[in-house]
Protein backbone atom coordinates (compact mmCIF):
# COMPACT_ATOMS: atom_id res chain seq x y z
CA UNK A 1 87.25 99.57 118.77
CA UNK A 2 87.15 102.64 120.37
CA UNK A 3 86.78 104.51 117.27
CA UNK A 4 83.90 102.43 115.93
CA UNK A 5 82.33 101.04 119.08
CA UNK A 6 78.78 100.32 116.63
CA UNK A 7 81.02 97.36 115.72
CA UNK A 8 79.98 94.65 118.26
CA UNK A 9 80.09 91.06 117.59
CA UNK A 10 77.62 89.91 115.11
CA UNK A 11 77.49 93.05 113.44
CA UNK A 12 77.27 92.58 109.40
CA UNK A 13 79.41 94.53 107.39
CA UNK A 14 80.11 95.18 103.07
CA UNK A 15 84.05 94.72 103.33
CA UNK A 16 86.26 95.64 99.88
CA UNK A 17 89.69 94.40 100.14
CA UNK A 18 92.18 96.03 97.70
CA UNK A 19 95.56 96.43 96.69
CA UNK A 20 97.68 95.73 93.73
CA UNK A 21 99.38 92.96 92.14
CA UNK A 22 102.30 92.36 90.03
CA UNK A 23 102.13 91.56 86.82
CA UNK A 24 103.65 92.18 83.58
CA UNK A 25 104.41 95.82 83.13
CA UNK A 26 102.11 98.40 85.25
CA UNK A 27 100.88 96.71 88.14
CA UNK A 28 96.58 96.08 88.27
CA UNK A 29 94.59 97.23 90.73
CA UNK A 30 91.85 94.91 92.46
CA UNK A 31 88.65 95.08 94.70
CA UNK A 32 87.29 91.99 96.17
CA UNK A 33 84.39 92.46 97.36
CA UNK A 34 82.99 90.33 100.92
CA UNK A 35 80.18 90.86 103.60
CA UNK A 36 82.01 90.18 106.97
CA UNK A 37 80.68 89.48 110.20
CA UNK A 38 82.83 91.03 113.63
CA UNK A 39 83.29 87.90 115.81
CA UNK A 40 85.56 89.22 118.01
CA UNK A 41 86.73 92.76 119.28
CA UNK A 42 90.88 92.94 120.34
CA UNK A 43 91.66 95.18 122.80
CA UNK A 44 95.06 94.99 121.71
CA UNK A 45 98.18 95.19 123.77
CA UNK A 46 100.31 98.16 124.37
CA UNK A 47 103.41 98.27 122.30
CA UNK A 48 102.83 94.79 120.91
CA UNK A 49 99.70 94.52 119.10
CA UNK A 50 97.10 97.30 118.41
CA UNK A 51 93.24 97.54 118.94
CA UNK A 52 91.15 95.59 116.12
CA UNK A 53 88.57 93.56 115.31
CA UNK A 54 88.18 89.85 113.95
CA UNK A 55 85.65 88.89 111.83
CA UNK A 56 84.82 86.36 109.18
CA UNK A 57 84.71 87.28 105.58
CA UNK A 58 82.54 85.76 102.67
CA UNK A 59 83.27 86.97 99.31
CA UNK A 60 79.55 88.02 97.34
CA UNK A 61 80.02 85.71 94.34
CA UNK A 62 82.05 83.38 92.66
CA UNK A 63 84.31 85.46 90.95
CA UNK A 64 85.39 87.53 93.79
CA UNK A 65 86.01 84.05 95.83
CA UNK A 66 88.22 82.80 93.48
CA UNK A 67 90.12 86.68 93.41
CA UNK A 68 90.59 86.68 97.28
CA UNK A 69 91.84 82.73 96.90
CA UNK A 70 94.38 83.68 94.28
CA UNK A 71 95.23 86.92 96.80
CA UNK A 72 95.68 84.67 99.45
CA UNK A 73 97.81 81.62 97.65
């Protein structure tokens, strides 16, 4: 938070989530793309939990829903 304090609750953000994922041979990259909204800011707790941010994320279309809900499954 202290690196991005313009992030305040109810700020909207574009949010990409990526990675990669195993699959047959060579693994595939992915981008999921979501607009996100901060709901909460985490001062975090020394030594147990670092600074961050919460916030709510909506993917932009169909297709990247049903991406993020086979990331998360």
């Amino acid at each position: 938070p202290q690196e991005y304090p313009e992030l305040k609750p109810g700020t909207e953000i574009e949010l990409v989530i990526f990675g990669s994922e195993d699959g047959a041979g060579d693994e595939e990259d992915f981008n999921i793309q979501c607009r996100a909204r901060v709901i909460r800011i985490d001062p975090g707790f020394a030594g147990k939990r670092p600074p961050g941010f919460g916030v709510t994320i909506d993917p932009v279309d169909q297709d990247q829903r049903e991406r993020l809900s086979n990331l998360l499954l």
